[in-house]
PDB file of N, CA and C in Angstrom:
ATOM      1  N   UNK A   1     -31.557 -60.543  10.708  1.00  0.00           N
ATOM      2  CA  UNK A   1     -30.256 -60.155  11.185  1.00  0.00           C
ATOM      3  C   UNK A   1     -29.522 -59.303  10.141  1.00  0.00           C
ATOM      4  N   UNK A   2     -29.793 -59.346   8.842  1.00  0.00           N
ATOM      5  CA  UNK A   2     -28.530 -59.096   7.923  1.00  0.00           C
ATOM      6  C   UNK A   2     -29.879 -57.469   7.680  1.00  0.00           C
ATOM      7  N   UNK A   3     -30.851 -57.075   8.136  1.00  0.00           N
ATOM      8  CA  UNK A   3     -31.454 -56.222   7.711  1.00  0.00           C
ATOM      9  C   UNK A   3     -30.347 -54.900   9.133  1.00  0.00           C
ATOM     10  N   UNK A   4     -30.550 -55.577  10.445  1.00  0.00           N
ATOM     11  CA  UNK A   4     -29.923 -54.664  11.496  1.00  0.00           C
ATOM     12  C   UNK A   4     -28.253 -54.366  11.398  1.00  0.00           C
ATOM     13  N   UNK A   5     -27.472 -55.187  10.571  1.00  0.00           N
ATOM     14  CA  UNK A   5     -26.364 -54.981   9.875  1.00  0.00           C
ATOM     15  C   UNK A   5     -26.722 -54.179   9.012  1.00  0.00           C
ATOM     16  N   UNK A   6     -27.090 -53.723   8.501  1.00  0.00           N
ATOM     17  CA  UNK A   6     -27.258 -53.089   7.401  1.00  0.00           C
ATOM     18  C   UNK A   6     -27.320 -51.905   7.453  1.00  0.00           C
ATOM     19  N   UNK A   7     -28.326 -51.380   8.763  1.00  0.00           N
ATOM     20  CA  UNK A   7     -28.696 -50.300   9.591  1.00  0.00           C
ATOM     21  C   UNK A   7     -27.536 -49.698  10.312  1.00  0.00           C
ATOM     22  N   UNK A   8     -26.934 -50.827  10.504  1.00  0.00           N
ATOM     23  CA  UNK A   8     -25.732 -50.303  11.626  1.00  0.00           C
ATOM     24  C   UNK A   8     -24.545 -49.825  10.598  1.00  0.00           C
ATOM     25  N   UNK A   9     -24.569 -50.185   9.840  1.00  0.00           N
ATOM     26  CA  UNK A   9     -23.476 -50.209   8.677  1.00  0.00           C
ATOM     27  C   UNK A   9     -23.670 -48.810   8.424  1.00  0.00           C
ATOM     28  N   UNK A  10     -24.885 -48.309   7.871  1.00  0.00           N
ATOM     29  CA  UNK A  10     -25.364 -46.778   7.119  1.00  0.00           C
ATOM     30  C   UNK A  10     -24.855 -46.029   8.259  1.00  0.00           C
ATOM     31  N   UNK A  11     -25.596 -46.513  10.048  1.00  0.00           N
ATOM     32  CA  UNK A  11     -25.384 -45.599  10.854  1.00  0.00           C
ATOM     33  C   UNK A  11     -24.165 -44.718  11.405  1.00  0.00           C
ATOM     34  N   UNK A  12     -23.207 -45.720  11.567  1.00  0.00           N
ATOM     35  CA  UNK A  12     -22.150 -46.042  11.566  1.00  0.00           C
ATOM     36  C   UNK A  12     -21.184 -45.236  10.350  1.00  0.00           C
ATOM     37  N   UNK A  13     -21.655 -45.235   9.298  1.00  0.00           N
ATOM     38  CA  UNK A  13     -20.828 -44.334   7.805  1.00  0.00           C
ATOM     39  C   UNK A  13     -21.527 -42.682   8.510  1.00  0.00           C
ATOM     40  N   UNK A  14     -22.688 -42.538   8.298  1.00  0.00           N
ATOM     41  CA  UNK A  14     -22.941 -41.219   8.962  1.00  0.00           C
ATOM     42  C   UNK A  14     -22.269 -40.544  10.173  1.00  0.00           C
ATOM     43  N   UNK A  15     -22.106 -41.273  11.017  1.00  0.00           N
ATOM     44  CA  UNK A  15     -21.717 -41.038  12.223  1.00  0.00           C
ATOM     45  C   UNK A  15     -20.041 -40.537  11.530  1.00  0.00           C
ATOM     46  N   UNK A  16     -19.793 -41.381  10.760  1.00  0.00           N
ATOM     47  CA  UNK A  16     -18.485 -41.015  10.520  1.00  0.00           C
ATOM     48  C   UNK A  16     -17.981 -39.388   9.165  1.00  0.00           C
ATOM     49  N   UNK A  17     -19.247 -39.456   8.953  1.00  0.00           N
ATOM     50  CA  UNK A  17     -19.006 -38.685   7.548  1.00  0.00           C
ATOM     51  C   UNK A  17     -19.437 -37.389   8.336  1.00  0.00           C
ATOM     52  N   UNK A  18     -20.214 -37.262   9.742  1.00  0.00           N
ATOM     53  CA  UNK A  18     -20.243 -36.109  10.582  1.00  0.00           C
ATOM     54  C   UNK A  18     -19.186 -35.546  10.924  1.00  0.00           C
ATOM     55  N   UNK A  19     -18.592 -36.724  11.988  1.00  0.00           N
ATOM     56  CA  UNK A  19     -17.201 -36.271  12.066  1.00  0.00           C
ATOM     57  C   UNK A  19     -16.437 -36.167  11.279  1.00  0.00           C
ATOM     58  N   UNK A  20     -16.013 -36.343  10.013  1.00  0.00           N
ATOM     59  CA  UNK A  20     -15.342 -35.883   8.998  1.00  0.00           C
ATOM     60  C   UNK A  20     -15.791 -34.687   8.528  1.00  0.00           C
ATOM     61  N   UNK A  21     -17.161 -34.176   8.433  1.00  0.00           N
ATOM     62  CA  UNK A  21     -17.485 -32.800   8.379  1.00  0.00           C
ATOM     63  C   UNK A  21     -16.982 -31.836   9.196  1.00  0.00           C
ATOM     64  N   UNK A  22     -17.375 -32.157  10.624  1.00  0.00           N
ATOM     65  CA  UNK A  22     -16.640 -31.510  11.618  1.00  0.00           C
ATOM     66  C   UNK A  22     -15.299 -30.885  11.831  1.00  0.00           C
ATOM     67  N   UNK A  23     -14.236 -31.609  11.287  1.00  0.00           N
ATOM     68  CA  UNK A  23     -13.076 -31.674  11.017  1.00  0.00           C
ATOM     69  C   UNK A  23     -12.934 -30.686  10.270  1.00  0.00           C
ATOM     70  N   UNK A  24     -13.450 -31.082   8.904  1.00  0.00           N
ATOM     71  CA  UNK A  24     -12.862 -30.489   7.850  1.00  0.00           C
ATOM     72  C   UNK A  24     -13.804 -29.174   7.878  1.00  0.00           C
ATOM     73  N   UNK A  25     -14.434 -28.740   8.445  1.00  0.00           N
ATOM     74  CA  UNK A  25     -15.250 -27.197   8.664  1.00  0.00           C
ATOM     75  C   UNK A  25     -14.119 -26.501   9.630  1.00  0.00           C
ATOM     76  N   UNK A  26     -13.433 -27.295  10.717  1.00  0.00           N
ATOM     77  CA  UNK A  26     -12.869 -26.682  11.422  1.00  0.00           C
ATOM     78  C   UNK A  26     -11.705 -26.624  10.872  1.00  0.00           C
ATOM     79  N   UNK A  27     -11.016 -27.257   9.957  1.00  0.00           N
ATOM     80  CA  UNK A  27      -9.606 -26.784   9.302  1.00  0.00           C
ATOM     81  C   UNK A  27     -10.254 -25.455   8.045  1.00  0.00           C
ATOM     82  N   UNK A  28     -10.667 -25.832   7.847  1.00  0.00           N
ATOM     83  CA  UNK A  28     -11.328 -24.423   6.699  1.00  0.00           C
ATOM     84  C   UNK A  28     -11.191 -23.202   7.633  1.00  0.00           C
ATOM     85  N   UNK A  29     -11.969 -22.991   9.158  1.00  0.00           N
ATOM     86  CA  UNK A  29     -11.982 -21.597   9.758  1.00  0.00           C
ATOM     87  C   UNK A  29     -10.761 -21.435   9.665  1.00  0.00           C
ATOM     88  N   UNK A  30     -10.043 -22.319  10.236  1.00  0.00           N
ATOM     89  CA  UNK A  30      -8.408 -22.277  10.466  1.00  0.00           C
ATOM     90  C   UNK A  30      -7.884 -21.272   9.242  1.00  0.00           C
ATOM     91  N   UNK A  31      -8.014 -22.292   8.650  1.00  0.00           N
ATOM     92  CA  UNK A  31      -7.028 -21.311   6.705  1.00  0.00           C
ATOM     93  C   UNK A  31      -7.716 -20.599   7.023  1.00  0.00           C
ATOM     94  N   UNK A  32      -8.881 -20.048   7.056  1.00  0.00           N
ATOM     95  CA  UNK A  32      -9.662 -18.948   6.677  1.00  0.00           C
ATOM     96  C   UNK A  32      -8.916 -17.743   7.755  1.00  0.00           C
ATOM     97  N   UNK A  33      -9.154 -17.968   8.879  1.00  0.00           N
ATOM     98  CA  UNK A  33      -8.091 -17.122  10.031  1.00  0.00           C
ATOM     99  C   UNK A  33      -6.766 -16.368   9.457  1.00  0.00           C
ATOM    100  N   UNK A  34      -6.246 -17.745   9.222  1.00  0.00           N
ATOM    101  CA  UNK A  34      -4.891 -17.754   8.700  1.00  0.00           C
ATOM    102  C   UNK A  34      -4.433 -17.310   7.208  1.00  0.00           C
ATOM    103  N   UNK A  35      -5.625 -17.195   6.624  1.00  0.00           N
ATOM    104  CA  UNK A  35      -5.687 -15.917   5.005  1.00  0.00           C
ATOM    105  C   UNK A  35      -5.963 -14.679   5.604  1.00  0.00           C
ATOM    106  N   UNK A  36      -6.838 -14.769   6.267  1.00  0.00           N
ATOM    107  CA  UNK A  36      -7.288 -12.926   6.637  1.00  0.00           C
ATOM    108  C   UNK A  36      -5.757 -12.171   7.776  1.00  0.00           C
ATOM    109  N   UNK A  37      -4.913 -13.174   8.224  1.00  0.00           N
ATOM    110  CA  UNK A  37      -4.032 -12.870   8.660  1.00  0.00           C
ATOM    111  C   UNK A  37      -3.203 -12.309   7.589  1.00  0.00           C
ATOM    112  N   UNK A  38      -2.563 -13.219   6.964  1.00  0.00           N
ATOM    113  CA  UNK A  38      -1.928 -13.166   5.957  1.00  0.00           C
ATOM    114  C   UNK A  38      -2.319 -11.657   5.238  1.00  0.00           C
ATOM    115  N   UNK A  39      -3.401 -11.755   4.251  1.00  0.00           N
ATOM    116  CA  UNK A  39      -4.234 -10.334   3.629  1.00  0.00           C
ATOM    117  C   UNK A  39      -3.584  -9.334   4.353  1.00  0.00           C
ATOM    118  N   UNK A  40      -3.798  -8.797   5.590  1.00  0.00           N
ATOM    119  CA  UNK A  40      -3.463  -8.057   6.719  1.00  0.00           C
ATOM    120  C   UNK A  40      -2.102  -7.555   6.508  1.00  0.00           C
ATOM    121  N   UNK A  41      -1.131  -8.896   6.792  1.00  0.00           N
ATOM    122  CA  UNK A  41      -0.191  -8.250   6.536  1.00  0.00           C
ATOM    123  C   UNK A  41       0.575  -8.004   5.239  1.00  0.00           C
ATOM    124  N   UNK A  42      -0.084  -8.365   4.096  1.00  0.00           N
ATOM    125  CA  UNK A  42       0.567  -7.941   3.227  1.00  0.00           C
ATOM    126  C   UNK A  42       0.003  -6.413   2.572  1.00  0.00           C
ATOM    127  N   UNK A  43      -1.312  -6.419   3.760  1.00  0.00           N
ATOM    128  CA  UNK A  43      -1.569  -4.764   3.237  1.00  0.00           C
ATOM    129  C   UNK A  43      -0.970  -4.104   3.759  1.00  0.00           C
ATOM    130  N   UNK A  44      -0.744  -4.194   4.541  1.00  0.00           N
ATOM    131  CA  UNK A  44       0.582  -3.680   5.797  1.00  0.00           C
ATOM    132  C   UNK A  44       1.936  -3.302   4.899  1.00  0.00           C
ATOM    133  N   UNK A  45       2.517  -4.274   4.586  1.00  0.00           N
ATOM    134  CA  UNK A  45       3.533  -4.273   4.078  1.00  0.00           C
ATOM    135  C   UNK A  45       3.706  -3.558   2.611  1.00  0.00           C
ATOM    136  N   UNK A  46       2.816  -3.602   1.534  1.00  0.00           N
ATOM    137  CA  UNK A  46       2.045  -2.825   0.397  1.00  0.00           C
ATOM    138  C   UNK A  46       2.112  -1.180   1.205  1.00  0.00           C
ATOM    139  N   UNK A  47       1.485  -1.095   2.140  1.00  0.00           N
ATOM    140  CA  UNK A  47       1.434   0.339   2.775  1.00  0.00           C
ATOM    141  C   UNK A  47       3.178   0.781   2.916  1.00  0.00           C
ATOM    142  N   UNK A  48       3.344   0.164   3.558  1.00  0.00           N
ATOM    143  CA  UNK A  48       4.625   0.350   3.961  1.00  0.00           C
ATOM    144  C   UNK A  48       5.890   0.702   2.828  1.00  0.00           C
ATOM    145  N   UNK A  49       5.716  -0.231   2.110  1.00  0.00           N
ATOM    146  CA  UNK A  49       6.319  -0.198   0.743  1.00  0.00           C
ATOM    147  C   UNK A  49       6.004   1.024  -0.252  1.00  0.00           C
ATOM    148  N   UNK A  50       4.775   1.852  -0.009  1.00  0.00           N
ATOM    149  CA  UNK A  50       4.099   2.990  -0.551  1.00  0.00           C
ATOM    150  C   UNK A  50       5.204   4.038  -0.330  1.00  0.00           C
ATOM    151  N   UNK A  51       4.981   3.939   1.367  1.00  0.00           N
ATOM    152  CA  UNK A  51       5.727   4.782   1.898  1.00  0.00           C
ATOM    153  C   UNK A  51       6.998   5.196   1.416  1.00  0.00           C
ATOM    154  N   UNK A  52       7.746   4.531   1.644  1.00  0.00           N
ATOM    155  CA  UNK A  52       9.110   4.297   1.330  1.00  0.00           C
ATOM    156  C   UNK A  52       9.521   4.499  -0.099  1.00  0.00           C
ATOM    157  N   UNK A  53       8.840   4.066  -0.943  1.00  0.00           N
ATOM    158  CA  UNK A  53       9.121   4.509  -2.348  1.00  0.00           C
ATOM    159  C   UNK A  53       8.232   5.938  -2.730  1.00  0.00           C
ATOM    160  N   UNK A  54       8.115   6.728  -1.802  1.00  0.00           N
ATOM    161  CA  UNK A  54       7.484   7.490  -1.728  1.00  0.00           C
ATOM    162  C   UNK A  54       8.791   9.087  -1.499  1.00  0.00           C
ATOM    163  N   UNK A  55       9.324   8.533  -1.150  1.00  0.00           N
ATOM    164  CA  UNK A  55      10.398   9.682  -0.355  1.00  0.00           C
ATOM    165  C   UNK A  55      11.593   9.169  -0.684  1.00  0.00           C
ATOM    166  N   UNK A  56      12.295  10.497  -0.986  1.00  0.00           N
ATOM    167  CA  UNK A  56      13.666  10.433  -1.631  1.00  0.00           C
ATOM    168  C   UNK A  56      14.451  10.464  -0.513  1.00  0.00           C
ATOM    169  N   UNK A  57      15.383   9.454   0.212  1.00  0.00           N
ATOM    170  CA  UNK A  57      15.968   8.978   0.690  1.00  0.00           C
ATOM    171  C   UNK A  57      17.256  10.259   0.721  1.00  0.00           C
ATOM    172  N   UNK A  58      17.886  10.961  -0.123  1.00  0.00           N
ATOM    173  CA  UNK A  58      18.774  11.807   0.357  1.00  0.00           C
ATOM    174  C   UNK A  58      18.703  13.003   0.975  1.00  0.00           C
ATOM    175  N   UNK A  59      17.267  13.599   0.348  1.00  0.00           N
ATOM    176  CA  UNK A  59      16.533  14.646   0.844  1.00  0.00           C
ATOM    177  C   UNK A  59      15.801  14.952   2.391  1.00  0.00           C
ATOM    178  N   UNK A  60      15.331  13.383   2.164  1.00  0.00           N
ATOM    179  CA  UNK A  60      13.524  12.851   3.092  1.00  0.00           C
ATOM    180  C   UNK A  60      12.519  13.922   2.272  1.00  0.00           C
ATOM    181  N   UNK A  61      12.378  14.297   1.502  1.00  0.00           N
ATOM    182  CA  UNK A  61      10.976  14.727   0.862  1.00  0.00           C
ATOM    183  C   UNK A  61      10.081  13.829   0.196  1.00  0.00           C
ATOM    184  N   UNK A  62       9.595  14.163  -0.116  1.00  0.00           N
ATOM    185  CA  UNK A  62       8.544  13.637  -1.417  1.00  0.00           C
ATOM    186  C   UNK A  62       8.821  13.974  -2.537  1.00  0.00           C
ATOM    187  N   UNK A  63       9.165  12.467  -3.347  1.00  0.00           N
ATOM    188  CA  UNK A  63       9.636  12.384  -4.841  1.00  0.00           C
ATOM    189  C   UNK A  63       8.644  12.612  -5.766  1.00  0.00           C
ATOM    190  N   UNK A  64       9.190  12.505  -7.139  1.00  0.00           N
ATOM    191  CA  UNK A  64       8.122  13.804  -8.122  1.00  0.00           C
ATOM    192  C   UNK A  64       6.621  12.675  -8.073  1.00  0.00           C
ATOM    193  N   UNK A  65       6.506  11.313  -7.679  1.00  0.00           N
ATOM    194  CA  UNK A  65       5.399  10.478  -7.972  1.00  0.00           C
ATOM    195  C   UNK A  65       4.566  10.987  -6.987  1.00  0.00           C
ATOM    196  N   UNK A  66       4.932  10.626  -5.606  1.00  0.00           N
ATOM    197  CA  UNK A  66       4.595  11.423  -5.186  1.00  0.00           C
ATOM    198  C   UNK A  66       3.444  12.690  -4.857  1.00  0.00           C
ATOM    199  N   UNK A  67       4.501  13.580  -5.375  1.00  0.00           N
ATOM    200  CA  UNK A  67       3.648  15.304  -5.983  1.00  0.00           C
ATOM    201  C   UNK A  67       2.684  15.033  -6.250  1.00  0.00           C
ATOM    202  N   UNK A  68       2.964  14.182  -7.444  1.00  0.00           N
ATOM    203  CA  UNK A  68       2.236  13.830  -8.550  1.00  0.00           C
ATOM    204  C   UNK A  68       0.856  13.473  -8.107  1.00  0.00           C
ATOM    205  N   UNK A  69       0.229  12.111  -6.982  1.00  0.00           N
ATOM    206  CA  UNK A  69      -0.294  11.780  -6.706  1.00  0.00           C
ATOM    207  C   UNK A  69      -1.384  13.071  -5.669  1.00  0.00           C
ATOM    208  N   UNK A  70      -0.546  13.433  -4.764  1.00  0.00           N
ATOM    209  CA  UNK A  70      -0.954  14.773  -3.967  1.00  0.00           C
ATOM    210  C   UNK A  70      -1.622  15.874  -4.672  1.00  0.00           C
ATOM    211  N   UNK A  71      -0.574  16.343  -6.270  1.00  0.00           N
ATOM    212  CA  UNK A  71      -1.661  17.099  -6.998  1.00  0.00           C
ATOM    213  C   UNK A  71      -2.948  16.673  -7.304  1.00  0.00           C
ATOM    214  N   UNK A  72      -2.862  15.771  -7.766  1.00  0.00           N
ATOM    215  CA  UNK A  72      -4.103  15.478  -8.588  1.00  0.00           C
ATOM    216  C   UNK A  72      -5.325  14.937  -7.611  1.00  0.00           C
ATOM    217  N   UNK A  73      -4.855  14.478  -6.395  1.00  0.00           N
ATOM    218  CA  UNK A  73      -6.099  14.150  -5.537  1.00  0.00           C
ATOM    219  C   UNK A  73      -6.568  15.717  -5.030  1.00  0.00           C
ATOM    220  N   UNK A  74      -5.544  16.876  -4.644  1.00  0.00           N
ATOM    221  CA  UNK A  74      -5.910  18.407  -4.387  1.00  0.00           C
ATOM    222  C   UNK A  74      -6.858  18.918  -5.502  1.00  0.00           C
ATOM    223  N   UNK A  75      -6.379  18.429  -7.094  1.00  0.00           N
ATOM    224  CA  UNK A  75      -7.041  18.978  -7.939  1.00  0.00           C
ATOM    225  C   UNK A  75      -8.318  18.421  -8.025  1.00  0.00           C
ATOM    226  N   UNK A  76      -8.660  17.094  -7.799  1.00  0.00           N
ATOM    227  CA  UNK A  76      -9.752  16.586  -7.982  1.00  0.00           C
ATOM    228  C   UNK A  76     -11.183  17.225  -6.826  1.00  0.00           C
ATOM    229  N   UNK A  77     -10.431  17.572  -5.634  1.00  0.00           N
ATOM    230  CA  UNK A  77     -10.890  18.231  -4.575  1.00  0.00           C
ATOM    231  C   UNK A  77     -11.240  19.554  -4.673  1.00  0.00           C
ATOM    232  N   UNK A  78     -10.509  20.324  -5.734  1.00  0.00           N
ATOM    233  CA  UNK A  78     -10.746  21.730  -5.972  1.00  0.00           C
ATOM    234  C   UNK A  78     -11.963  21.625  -6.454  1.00  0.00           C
ATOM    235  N   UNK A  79     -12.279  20.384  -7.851  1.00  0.00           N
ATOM    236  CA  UNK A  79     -12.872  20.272  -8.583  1.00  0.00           C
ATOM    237  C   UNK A  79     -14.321  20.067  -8.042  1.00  0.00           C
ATOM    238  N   UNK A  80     -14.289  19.644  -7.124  1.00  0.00           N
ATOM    239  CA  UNK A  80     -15.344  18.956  -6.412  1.00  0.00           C
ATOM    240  C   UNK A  80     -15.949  20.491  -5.668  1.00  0.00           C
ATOM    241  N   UNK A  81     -15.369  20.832  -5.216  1.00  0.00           N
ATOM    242  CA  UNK A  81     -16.007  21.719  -4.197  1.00  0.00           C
ATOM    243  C   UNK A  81     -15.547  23.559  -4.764  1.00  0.00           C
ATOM    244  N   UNK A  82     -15.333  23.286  -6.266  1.00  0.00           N
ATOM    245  CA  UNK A  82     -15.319  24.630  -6.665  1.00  0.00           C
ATOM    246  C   UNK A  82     -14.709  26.032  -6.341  1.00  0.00           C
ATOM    247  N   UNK A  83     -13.194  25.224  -6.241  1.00  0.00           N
ATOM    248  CA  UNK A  83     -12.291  26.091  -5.244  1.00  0.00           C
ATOM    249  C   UNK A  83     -11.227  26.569  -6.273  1.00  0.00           C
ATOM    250  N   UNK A  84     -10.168  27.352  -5.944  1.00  0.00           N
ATOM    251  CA  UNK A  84      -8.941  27.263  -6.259  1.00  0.00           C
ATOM    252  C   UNK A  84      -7.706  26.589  -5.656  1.00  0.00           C
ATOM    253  N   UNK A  85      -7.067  26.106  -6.322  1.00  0.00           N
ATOM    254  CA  UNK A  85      -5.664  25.596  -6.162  1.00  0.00           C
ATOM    255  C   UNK A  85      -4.360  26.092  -6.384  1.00  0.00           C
ATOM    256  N   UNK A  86      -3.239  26.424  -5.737  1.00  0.00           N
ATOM    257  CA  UNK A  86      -1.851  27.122  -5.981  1.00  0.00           C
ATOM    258  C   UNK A  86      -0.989  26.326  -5.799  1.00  0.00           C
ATOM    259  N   UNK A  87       0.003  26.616  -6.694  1.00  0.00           N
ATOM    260  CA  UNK A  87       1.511  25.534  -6.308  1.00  0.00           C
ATOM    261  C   UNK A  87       2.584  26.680  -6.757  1.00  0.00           C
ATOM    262  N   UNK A  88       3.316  26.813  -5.553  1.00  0.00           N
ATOM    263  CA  UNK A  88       4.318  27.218  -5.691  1.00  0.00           C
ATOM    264  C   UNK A  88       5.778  26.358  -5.744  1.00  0.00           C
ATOM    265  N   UNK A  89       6.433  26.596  -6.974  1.00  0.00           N
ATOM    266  CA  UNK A  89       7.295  25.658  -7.315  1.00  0.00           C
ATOM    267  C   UNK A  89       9.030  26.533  -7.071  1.00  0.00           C
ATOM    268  N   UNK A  90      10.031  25.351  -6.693  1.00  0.00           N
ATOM    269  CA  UNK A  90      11.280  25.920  -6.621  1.00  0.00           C
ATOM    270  C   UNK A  90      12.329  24.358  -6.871  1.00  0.00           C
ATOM    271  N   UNK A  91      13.509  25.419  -7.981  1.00  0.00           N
ATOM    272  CA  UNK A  91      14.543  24.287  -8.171  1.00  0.00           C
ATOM    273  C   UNK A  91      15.762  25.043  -7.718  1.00  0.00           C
ATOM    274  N   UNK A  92      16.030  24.046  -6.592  1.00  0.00           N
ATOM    275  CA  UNK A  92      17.699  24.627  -5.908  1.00  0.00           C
ATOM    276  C   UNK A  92      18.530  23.665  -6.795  1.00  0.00           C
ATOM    277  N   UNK A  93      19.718  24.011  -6.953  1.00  0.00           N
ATOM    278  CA  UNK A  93      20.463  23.190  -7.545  1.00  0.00           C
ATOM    279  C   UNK A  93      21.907  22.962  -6.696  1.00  0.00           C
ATOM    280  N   UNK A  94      21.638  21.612  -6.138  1.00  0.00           N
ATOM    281  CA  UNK A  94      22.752  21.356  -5.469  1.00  0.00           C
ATOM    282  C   UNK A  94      23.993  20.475  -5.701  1.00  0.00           C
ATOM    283  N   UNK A  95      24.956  20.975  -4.953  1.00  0.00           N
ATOM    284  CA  UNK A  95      26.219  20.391  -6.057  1.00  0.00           C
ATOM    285  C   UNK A  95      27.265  19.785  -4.589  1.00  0.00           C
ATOM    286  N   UNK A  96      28.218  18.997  -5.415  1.00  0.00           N
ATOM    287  CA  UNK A  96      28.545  17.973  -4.292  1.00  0.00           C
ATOM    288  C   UNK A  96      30.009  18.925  -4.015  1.00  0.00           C
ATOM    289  N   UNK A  97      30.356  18.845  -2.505  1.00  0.00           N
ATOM    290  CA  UNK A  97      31.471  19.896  -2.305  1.00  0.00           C
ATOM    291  C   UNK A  97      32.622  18.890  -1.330  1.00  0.00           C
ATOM    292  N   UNK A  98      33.902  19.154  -1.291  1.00  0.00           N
ATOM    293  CA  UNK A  98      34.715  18.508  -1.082  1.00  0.00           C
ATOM    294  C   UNK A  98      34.421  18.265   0.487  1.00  0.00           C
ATOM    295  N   UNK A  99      34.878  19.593   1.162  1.00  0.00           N
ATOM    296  CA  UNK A  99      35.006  19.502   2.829  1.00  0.00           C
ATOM    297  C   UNK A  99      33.825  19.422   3.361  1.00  0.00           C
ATOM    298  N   UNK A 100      32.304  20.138   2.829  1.00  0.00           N
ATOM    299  CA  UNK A 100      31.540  20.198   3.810  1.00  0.00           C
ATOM    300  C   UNK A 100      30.043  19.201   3.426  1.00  0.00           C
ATOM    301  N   UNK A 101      30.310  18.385   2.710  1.00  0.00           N
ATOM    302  CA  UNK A 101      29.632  17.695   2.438  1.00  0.00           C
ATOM    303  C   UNK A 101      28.695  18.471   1.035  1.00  0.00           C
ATOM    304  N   UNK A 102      27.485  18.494   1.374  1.00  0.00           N
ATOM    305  CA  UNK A 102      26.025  18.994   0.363  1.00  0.00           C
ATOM    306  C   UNK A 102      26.187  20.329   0.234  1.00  0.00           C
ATOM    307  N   UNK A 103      25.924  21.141  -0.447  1.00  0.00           N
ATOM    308  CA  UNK A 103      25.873  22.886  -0.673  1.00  0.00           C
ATOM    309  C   UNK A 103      24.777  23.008  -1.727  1.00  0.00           C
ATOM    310  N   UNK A 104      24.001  23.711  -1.387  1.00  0.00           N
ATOM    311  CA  UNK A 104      23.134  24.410  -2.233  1.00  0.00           C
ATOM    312  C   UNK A 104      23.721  25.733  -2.978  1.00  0.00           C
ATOM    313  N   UNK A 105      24.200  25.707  -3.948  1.00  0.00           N
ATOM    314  CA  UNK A 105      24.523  26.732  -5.340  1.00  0.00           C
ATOM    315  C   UNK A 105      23.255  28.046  -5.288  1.00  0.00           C
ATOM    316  N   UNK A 106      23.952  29.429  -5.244  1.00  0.00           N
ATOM    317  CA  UNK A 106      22.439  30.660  -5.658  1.00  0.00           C
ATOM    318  C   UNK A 106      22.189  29.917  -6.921  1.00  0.00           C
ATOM    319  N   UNK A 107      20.742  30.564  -6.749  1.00  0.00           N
ATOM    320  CA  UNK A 107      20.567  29.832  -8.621  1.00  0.00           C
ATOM    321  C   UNK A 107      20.464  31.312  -9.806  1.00  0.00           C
ATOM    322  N   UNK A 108      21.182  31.213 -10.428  1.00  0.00           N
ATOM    323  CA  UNK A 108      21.781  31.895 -11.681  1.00  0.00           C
ATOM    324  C   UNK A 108      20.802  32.280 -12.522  1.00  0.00           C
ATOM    325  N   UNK A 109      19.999  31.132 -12.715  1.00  0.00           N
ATOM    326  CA  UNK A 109      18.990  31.416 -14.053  1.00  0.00           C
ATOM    327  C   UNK A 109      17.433  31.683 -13.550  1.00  0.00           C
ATOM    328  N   UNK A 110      16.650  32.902 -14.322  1.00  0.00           N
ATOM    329  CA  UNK A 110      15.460  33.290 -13.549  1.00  0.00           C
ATOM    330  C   UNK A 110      14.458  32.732 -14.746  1.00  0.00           C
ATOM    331  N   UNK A 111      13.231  33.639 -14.210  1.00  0.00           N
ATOM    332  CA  UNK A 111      12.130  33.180 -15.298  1.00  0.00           C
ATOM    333  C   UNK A 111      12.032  33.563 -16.444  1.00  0.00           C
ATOM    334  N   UNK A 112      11.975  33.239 -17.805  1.00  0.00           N
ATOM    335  CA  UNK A 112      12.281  33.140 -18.833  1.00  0.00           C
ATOM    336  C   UNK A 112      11.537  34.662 -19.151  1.00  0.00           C
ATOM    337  N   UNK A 113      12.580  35.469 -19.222  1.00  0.00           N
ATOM    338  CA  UNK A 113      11.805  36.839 -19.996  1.00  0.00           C
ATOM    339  C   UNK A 113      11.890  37.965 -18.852  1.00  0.00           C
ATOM    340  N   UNK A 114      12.153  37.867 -17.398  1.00  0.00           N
ATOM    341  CA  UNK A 114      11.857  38.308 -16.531  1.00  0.00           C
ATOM    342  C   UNK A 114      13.229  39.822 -16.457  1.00  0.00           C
ATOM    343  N   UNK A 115      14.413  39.134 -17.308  1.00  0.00           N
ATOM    344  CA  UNK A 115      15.454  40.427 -17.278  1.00  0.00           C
ATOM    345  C   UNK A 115      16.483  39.857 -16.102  1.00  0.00           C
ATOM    346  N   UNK A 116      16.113  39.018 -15.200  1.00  0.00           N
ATOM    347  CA  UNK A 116      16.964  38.862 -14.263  1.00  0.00           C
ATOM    348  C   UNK A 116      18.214  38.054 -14.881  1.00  0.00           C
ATOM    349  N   UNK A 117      19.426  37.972 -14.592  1.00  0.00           N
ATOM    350  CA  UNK A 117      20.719  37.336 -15.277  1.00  0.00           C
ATOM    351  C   UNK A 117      21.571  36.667 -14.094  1.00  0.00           C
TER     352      UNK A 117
END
């Protein structure tokens, strides 16, 4: 008798340590779901956040980081495929005006040597 107790006892712990496997495999997919969710949206939000610190808010252009980033992936691309690259550059200088809000100023000063005044 105390040998079929014994049997039943082991059987009985297995039976149970299955279903405790069971369980706990199925809370794991769960988190696991629920990280790759998560991941998702914080690449999302990382993107998003790119964006936005990306562009100068008074303008809407693209701030000098930016550029910055755009050049150097163009340049790396020139580099690659044995091209040329051009940038044409301009500084308006704008000044704050009473009645009509924003004004862009002619600009005064030319290229260094050029004669223009």
């Amino acid at each position: 008798m105390g040998y079929w107790v014994a049997l039943l006892t082991v059987l009985c712990g297995l039976v149970y340590l299955g279903l405790k496997y069971r369980a706990l495999r199925a809370s794991a997919g769960n988190r696991s779901t629920a990280l790759s969710r998560r991941e998702t949206e914080l690449l999302e939000a990382r993107e998003s956040l790119h964006r936005i610190a990306a562009i100068d808010p008074v303008t809407s252009l693209a701030n000098h980081s930016a550029f910055q980033e755009f050049l150097q992936a163009e340049w790396r691309r020139a580099l690659r495929e044995a091209s040329c690259i051009s940038v044409c550059w301009s500084t308006p200088t704008i000044s704050a005006t009473t009645t009509t809000g924003w004004a862009i100023k002619p600009a005064t000063n030319a290229w260094p040597g050029s004669g223009a005044r």
